[in-house]
N, C-alpha and C. Protein backbone atom coordinates (compact mmCIF):
# COMPACT_ATOMS: atom_id res chain seq x y z
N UNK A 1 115.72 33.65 95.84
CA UNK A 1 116.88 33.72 96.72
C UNK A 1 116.46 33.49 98.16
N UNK A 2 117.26 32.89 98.73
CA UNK A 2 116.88 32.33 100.58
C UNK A 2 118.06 33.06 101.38
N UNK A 3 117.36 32.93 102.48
CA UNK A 3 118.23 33.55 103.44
C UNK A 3 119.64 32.63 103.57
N UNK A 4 120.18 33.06 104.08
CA UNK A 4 121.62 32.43 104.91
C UNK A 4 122.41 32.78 105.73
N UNK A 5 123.18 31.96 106.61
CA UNK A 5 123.74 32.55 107.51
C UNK A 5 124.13 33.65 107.98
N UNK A 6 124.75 34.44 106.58
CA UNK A 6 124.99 36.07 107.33
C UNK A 6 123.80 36.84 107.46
N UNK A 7 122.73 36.17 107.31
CA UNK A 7 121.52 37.02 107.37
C UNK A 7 120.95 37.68 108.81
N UNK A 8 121.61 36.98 110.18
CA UNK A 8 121.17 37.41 111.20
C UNK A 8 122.67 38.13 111.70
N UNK A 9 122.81 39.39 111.81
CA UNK A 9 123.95 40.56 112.21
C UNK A 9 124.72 40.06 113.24
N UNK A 10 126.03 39.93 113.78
CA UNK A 10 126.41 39.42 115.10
C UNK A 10 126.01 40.62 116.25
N UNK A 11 126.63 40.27 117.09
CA UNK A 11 126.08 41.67 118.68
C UNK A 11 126.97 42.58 118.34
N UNK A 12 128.17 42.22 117.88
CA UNK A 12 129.53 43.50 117.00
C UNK A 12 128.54 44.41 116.16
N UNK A 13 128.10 43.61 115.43
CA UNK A 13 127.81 44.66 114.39
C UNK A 13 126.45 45.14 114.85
N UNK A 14 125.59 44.27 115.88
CA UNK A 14 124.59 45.49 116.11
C UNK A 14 124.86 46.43 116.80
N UNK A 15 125.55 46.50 117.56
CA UNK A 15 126.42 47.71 119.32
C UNK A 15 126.85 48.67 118.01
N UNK A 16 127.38 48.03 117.03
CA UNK A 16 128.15 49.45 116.31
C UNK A 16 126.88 50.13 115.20
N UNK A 17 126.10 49.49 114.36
CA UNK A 17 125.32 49.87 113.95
C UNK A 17 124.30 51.30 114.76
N UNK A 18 123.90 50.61 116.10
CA UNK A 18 123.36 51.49 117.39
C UNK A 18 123.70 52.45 117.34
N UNK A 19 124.97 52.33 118.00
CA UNK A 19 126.41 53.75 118.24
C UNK A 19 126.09 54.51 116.84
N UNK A 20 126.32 54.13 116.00
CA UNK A 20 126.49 54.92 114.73
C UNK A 20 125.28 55.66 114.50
N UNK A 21 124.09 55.04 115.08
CA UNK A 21 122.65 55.76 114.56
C UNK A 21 122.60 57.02 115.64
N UNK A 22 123.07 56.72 116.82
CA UNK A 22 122.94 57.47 117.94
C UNK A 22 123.62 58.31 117.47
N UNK A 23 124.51 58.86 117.24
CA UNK A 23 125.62 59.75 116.42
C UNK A 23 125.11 60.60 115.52
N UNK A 24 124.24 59.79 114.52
CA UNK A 24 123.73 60.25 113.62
C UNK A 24 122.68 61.32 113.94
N UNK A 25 121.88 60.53 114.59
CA UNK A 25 120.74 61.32 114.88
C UNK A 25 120.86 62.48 115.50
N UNK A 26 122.23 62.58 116.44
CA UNK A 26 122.28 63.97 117.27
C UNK A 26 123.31 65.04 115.98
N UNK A 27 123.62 64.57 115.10
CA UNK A 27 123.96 65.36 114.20
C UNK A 27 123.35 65.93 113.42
N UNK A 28 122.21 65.03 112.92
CA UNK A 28 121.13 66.14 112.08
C UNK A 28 120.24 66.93 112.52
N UNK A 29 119.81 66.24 114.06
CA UNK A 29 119.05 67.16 115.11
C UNK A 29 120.11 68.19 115.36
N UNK A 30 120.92 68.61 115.88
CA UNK A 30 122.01 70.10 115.59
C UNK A 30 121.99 70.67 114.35
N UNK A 31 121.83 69.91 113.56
CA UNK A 31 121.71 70.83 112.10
C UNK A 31 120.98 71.68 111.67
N UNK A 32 119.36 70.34 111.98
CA UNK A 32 118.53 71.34 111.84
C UNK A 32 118.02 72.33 112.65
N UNK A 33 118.64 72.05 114.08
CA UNK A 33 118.17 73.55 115.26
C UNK A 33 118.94 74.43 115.10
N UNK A 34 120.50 73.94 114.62
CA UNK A 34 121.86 75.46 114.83
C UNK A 34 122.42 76.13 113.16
N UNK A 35 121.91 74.54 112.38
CA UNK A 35 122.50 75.26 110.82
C UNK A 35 123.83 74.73 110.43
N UNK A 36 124.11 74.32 109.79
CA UNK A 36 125.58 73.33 109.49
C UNK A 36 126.64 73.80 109.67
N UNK A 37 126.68 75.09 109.35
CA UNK A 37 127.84 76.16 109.84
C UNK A 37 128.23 75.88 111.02
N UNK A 38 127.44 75.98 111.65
CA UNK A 38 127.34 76.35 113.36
C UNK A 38 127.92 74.80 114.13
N UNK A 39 127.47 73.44 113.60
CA UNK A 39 127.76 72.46 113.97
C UNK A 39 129.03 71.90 113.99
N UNK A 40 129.50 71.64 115.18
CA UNK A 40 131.26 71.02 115.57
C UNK A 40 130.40 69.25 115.74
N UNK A 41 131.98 69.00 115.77
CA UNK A 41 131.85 67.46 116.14
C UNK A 41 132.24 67.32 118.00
N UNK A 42 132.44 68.38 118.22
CA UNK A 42 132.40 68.24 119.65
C UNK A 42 131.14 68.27 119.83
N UNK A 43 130.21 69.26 119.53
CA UNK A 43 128.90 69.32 120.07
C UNK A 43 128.37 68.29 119.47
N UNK A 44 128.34 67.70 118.40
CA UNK A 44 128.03 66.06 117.94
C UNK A 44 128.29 65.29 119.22
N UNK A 45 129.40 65.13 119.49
CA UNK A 45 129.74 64.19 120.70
C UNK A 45 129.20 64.11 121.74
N UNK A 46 128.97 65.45 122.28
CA UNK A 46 128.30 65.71 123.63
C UNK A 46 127.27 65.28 123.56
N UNK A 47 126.31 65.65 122.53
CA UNK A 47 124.70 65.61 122.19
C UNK A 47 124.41 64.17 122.22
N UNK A 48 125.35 62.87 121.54
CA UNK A 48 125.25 61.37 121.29
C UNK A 48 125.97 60.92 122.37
N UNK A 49 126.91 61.48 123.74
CA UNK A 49 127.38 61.17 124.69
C UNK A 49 128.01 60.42 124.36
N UNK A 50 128.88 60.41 123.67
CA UNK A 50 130.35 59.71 122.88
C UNK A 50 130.96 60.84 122.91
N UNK A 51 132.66 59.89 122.60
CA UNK A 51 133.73 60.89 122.42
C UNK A 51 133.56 61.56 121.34
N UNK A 52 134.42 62.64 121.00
CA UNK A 52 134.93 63.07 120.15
C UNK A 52 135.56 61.85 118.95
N UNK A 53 136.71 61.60 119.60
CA UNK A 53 137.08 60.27 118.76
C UNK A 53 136.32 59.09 118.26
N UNK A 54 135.32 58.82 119.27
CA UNK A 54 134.24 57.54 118.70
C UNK A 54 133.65 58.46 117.45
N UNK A 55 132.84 59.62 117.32
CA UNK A 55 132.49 60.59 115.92
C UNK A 55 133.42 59.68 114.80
N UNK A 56 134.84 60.14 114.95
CA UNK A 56 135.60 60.25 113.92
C UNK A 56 135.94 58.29 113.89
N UNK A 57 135.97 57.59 114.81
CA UNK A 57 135.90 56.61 114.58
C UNK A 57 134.68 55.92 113.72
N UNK A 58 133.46 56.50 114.20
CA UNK A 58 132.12 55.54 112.91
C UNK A 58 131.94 56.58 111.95
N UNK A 59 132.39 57.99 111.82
CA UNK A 59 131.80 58.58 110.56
C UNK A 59 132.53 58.98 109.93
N UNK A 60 134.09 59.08 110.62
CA UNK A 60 134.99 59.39 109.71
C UNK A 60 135.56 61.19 110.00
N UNK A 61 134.20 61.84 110.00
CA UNK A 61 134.02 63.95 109.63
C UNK A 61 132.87 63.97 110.11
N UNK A 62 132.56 64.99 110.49
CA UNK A 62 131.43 66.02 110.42
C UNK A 62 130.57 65.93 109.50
N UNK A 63 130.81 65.47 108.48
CA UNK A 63 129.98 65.42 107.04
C UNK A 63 129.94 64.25 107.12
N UNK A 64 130.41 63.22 107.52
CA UNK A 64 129.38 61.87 107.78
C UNK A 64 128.97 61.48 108.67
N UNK A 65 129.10 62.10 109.78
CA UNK A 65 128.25 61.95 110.60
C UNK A 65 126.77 62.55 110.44
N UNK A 66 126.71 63.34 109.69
CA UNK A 66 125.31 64.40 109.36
C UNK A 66 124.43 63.43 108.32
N UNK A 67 125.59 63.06 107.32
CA UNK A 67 124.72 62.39 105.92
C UNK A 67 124.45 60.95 106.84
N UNK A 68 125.68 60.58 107.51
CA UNK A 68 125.13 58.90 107.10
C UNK A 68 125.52 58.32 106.82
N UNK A 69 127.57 58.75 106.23
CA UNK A 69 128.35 57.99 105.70
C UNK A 69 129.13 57.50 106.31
N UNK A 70 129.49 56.32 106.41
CA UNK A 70 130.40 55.28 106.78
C UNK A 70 131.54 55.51 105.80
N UNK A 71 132.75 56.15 106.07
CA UNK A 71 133.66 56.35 105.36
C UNK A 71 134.36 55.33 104.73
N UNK A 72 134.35 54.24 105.41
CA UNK A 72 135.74 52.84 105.58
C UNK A 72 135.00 51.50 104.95
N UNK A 73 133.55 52.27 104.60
CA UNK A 73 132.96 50.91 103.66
C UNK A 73 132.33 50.17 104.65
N UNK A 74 131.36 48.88 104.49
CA UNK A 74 130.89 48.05 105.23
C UNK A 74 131.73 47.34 105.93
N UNK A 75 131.40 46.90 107.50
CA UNK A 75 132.15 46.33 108.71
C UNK A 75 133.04 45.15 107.93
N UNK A 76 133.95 45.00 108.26
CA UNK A 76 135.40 44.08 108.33
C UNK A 76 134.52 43.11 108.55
N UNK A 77 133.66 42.58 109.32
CA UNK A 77 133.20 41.20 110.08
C UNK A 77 132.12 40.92 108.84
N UNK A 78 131.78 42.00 108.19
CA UNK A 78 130.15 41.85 107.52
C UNK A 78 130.83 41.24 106.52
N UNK A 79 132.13 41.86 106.05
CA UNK A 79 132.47 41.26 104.73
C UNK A 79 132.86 40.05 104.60
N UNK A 80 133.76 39.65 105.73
CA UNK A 80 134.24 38.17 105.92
C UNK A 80 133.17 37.30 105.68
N UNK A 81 132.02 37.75 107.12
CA UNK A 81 130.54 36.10 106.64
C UNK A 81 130.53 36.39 105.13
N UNK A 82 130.24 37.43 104.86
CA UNK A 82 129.14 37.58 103.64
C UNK A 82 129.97 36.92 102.22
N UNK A 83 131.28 36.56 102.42
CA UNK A 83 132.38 36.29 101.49
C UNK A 83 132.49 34.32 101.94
N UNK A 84 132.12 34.27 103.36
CA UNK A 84 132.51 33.26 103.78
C UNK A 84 131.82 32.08 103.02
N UNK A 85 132.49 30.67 102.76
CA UNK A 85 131.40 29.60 101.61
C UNK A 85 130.42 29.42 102.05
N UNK A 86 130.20 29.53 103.09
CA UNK A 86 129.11 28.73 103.99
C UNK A 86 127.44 29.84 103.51
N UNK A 87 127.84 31.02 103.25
CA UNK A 87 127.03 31.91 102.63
C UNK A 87 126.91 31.79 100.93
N UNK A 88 125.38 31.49 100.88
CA UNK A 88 125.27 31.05 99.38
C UNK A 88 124.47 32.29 98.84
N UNK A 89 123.98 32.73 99.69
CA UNK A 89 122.86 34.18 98.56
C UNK A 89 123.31 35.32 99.09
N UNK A 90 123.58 35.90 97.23
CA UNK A 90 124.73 37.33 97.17
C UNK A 90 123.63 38.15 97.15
N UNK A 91 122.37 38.02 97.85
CA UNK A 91 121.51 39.53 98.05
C UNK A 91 120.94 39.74 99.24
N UNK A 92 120.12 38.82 99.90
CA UNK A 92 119.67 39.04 101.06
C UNK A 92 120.99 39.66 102.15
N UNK A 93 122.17 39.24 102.12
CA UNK A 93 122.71 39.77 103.11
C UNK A 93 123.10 41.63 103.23
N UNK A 94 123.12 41.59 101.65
CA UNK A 94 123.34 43.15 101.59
C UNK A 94 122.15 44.07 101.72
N UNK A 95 121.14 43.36 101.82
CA UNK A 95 120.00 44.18 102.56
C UNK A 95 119.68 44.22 104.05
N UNK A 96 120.41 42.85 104.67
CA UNK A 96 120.67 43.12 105.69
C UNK A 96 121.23 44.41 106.40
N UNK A 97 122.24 44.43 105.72
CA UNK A 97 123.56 45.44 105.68
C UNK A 97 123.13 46.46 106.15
N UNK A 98 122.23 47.21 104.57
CA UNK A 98 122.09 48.50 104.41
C UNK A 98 120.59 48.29 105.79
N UNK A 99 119.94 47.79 105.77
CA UNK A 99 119.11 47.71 107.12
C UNK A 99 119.35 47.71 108.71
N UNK A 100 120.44 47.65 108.82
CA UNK A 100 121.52 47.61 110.08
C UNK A 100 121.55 49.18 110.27
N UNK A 101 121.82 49.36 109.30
CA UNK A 101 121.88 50.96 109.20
C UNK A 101 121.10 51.96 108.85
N UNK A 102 119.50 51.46 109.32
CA UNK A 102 118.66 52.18 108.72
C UNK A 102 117.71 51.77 110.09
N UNK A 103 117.51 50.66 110.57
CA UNK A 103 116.78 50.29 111.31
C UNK A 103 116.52 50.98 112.26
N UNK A 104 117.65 51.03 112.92
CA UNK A 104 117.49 51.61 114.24
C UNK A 104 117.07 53.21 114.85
N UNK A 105 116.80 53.67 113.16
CA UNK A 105 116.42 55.16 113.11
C UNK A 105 114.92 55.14 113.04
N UNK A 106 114.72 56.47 114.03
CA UNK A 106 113.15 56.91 114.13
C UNK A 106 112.80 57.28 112.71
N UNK A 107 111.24 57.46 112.48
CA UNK A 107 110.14 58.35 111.55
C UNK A 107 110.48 59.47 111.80
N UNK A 108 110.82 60.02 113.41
CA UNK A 108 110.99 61.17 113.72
C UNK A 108 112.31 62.00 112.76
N UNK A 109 113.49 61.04 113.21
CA UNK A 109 114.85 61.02 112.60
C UNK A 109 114.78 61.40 111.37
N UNK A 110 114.42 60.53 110.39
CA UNK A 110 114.39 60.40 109.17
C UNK A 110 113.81 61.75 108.31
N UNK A 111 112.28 62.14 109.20
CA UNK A 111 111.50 63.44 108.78
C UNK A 111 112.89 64.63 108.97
N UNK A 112 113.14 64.39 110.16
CA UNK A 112 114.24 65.42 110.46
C UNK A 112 115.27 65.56 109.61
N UNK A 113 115.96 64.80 108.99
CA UNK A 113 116.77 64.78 107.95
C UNK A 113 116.87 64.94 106.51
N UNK A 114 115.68 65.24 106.10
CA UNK A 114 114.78 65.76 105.10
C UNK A 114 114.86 66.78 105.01
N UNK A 115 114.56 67.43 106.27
CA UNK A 115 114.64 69.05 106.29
C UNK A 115 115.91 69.55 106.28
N UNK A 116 117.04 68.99 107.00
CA UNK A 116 118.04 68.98 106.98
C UNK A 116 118.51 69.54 104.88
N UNK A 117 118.02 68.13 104.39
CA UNK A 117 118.57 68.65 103.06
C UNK A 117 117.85 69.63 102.57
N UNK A 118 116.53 69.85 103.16
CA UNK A 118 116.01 70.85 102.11
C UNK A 118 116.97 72.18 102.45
N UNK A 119 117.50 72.39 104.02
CA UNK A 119 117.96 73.37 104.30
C UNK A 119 119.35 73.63 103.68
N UNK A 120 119.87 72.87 103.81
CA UNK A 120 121.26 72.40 102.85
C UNK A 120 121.11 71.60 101.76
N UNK A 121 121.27 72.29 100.62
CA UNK A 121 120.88 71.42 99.50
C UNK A 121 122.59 71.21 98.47
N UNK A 122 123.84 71.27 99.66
CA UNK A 122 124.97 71.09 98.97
C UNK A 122 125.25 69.65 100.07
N UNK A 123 124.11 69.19 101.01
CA UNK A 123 123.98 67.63 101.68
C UNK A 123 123.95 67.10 101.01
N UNK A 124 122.60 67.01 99.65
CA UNK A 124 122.38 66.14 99.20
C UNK A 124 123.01 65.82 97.78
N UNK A 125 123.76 66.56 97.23
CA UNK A 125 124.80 66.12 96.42
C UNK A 125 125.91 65.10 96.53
N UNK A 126 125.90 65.23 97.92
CA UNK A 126 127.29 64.70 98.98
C UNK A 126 126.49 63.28 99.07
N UNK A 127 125.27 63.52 99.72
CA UNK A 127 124.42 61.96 99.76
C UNK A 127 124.57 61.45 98.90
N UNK A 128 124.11 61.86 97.19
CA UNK A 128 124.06 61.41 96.13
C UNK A 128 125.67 60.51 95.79
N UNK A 129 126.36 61.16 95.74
CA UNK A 129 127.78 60.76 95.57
C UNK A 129 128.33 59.37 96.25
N UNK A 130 127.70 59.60 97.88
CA UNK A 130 128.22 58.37 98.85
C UNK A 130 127.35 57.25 98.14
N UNK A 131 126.10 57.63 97.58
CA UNK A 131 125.09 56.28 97.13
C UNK A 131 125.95 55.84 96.01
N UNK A 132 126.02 56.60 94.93
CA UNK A 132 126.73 55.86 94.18
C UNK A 132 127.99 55.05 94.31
N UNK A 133 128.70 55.34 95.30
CA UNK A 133 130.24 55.09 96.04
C UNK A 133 129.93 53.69 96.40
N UNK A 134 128.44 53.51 97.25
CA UNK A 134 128.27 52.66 98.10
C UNK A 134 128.02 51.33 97.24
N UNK A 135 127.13 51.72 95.98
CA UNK A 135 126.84 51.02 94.86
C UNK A 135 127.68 50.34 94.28
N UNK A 136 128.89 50.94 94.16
CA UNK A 136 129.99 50.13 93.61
C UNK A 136 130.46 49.44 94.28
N UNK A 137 130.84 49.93 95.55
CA UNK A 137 131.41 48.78 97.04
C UNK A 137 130.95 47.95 97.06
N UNK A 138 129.57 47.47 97.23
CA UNK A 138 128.82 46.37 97.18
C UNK A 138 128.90 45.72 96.14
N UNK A 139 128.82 46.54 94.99
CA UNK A 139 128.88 45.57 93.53
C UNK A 139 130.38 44.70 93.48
N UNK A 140 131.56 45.28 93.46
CA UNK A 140 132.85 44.50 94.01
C UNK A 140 132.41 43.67 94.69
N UNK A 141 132.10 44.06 96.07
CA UNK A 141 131.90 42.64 96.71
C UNK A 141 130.76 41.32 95.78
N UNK A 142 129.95 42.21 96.24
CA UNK A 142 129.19 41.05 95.00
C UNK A 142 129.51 40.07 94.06
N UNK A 143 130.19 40.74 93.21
CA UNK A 143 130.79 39.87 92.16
C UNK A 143 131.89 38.90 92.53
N UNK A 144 132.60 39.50 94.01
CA UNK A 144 133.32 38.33 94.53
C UNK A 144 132.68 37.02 94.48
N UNK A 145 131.43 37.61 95.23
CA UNK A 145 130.52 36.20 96.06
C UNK A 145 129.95 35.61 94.41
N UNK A 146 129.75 35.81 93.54
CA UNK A 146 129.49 35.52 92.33
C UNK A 146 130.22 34.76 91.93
N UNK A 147 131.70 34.95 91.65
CA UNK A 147 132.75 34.31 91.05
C UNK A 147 133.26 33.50 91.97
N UNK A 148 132.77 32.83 93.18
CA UNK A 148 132.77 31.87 94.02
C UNK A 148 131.53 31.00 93.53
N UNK A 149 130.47 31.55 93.76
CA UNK A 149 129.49 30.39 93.38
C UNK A 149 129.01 29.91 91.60
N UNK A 150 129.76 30.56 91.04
CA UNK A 150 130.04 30.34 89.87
C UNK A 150 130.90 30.57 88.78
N UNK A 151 132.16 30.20 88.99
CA UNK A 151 133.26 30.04 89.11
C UNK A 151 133.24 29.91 87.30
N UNK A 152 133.01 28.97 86.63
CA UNK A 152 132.79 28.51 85.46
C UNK A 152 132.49 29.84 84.77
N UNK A 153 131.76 31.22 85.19
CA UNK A 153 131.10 31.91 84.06
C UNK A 153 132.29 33.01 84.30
N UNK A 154 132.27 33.76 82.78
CA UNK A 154 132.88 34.93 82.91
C UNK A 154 132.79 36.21 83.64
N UNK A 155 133.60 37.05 83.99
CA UNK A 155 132.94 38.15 84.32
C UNK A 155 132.12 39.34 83.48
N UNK A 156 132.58 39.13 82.44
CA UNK A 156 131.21 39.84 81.24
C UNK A 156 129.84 39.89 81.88
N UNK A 157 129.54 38.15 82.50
CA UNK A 157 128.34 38.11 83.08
C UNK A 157 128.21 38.43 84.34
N UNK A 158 129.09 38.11 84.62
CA UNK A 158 129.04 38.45 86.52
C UNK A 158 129.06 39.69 87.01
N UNK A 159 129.86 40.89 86.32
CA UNK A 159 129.96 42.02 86.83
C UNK A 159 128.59 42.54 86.39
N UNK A 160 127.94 43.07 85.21
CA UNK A 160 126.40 43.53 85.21
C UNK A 160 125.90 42.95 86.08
N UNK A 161 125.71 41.48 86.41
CA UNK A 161 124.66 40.67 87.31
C UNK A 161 124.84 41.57 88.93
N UNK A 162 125.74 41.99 89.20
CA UNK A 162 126.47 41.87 90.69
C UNK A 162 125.83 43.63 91.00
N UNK A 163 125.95 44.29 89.97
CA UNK A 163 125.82 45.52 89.39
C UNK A 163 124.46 45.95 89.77
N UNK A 164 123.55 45.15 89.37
CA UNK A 164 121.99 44.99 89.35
C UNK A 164 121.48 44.46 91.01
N UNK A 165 122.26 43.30 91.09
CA UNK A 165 121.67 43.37 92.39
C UNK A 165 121.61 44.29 93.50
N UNK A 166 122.85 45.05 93.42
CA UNK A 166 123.40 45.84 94.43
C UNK A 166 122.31 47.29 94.40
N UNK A 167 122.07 47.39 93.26
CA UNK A 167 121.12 48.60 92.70
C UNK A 167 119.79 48.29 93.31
N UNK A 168 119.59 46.40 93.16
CA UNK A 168 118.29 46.20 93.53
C UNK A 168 118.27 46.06 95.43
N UNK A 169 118.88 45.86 95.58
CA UNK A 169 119.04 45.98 97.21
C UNK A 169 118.66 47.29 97.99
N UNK A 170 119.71 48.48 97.15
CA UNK A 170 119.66 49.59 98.01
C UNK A 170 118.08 50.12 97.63
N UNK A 171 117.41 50.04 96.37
CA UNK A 171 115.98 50.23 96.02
C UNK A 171 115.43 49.92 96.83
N UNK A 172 115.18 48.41 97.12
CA UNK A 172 113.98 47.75 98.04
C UNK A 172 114.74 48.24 99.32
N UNK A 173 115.58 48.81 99.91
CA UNK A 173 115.36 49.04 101.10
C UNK A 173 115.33 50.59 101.63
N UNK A 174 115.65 51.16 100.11
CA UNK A 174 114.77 52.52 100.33
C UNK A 174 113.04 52.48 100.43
N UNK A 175 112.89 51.63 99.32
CA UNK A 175 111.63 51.93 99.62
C UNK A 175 110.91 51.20 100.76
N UNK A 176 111.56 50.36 101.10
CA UNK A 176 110.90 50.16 102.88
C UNK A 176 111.10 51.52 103.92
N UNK A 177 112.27 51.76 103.48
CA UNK A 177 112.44 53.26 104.66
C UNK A 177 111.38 54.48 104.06
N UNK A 178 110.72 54.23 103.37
CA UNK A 178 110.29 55.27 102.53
C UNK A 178 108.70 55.26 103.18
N UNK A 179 108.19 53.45 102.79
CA UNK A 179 107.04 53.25 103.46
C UNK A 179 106.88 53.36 105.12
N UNK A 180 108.15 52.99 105.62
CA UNK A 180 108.04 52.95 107.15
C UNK A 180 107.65 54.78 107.53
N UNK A 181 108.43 55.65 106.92
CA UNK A 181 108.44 57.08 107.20
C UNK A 181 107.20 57.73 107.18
N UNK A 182 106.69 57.56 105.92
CA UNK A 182 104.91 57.70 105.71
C UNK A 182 104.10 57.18 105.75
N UNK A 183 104.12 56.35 107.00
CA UNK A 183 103.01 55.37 107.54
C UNK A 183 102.65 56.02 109.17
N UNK A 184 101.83 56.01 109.12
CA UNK A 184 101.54 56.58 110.26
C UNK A 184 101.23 55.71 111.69
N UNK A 185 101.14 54.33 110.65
CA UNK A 185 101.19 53.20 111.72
C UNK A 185 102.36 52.84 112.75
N UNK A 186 102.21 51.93 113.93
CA UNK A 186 103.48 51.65 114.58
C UNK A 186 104.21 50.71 114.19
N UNK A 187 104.44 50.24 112.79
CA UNK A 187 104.77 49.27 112.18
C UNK A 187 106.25 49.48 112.68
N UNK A 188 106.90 48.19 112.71
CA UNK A 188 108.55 48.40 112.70
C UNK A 188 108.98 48.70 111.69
N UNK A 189 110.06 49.06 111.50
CA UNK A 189 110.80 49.27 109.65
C UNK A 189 111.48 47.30 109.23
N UNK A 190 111.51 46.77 110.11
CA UNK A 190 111.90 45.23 109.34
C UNK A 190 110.72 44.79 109.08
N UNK A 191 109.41 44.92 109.59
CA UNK A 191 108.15 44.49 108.54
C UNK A 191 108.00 45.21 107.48
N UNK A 192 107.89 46.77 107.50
CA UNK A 192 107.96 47.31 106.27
C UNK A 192 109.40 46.94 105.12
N UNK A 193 110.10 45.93 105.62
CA UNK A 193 111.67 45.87 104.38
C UNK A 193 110.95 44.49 104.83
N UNK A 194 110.11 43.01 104.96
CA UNK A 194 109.67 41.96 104.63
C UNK A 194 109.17 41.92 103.52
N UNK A 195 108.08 43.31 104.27
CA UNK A 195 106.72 43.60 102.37
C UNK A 195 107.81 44.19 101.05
N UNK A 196 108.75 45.17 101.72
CA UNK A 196 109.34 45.13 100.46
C UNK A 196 110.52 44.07 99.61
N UNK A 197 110.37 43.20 100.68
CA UNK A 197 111.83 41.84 99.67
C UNK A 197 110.77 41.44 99.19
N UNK A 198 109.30 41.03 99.56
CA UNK A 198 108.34 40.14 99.20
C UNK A 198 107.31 41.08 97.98
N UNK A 199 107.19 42.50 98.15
CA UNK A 199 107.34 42.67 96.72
C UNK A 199 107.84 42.61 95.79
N UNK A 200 109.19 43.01 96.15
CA UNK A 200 110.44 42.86 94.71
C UNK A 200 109.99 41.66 94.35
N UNK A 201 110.05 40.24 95.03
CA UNK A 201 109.77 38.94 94.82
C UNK A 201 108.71 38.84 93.56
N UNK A 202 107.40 39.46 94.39
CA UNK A 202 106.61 39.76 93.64
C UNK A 202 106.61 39.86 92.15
N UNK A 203 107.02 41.21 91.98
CA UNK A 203 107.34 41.83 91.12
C UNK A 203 107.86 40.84 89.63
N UNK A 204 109.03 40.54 90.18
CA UNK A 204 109.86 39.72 89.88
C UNK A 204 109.07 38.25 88.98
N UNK A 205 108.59 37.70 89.85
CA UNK A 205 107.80 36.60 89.36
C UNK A 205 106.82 36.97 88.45
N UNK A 206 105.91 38.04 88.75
CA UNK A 206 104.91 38.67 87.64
C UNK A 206 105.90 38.92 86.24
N UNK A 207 106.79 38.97 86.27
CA UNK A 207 107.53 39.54 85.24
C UNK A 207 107.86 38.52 84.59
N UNK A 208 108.67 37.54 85.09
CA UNK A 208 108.58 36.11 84.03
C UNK A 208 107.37 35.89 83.91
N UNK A 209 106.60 35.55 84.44
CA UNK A 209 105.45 34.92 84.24
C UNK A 209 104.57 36.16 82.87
N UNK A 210 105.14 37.25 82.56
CA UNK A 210 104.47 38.02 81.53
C UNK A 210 105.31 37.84 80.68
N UNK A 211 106.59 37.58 80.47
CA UNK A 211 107.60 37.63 79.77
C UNK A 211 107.15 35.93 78.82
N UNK A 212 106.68 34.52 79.98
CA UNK A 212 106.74 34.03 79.26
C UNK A 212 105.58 34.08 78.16
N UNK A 213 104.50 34.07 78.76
CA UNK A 213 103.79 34.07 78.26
C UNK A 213 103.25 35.19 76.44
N UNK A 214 104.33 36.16 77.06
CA UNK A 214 104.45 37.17 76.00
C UNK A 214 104.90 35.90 74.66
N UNK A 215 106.13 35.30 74.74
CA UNK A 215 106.50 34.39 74.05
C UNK A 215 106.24 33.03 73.67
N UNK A 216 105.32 32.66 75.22
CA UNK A 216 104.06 31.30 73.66
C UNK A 216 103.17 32.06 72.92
N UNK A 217 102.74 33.63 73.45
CA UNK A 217 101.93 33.49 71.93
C UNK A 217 102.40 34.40 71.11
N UNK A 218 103.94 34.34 71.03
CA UNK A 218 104.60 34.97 69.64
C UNK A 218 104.55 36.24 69.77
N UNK A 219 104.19 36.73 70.52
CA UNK A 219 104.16 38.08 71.08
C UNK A 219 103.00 39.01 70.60
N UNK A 220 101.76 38.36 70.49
CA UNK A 220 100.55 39.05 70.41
C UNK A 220 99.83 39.39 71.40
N UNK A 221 99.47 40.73 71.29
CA UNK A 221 98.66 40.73 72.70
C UNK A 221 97.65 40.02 73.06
């Protein structure tokens, strides 16, 4: 799969991506100094020097601003390119996506939000839930961009296919956020999500390449 056009974010969606991390981050930093109880979305606001209303504009609540959730689904603009013909590959852009929204967060951040769930462990149920939520959002879309560029096949095939990718997206770009977090290097997190598209790649190719070979020799070891 190759890049394409929606692959580089417009200045919309990076200013809001930003805003949203900035938000974020002063929400789980209150969490973990005051305790979730204790945390308003006013003091969210103050702490990220946004309104009140901008809060409820990128997170929706209090509870997504803390987790991380984007209530309203991926940006209006993201969906249009990413739907638009001129965009031919239904995966790289959704790693874009979820990287928009991951990028711009510290090692520091991230450690911090960890603790966060260990301290609240009725967060990460809530996390769990939005992932799967998010999984399907993307997979819909997906299968749009599917049944555009291959129009001819059923959806029998298209919806598993769309299903998988979306699964394989949010993977490889956990586990870039995963490697960026426990690296102690000053690596950026978009080199650590390069090595990981270029492992999956990896991966990927080792796998036919065992698969075929499993089958010229009849499947003997």
């Amino acid at each position: 799969m190759t890049a394409s056009p929606p692959r580089n974010l417009g200045l919309r969606e990076r200013k809001r991506a930003a805003c949203a991390a900035q938000i974020h981050e002063a929400a789980v930093r209150l969490v973990v100094e005051h305790g979730y109880e204790a945390v308003t979305v006013a003091q969210i606001a103050e702490a990220a020097e946004v309104s009140a209303k901008t809060v409820f504009n990128y997170w929706g609540s209090k509870d997504g601003a803390i987790l991380g959730i984007e209530e309203d689904g991926p940006d209006p603009a993201w969906v249009e390119s990413y739907l638009a013909p001129e965009n031919t590959d239904p995966f790289v852009p959704i790693i874009d996506l979820l990287a928009s929204r991951s990028g711009t967060l510290s090692k520091e951040h991230s450690r911090r939000r960890a603790q966060a769930f260990l301290d609240h462990p009725r967060l990460t149920g809530q996390r769990l839930a939005y992932v799967q939520k998010l999984t399907e959002d993307l997979a819909a879309l997906c299968a749009r961009k599917l049944r555009q560029l291959r129009p001819e096949e059923p959806d029998e095939a298209l919806i598993p296919e769309a299903r998988l990718i979306a699964t394989i997206a949010l993977t490889v770009t956990r586990h870039a956020w995963q490697e960026f977090t426990d690296s102690d290097a000053p690596t950026p997190f978009h080199d650590h999500l390069a090595r990981s598209v270029a492992l999956h790649k990896k991966l990927c190719a080792d796998f036919v390449d065992g698969a075929h070979s499993y089958k010229t020799s009849g499947g003997n070891p």
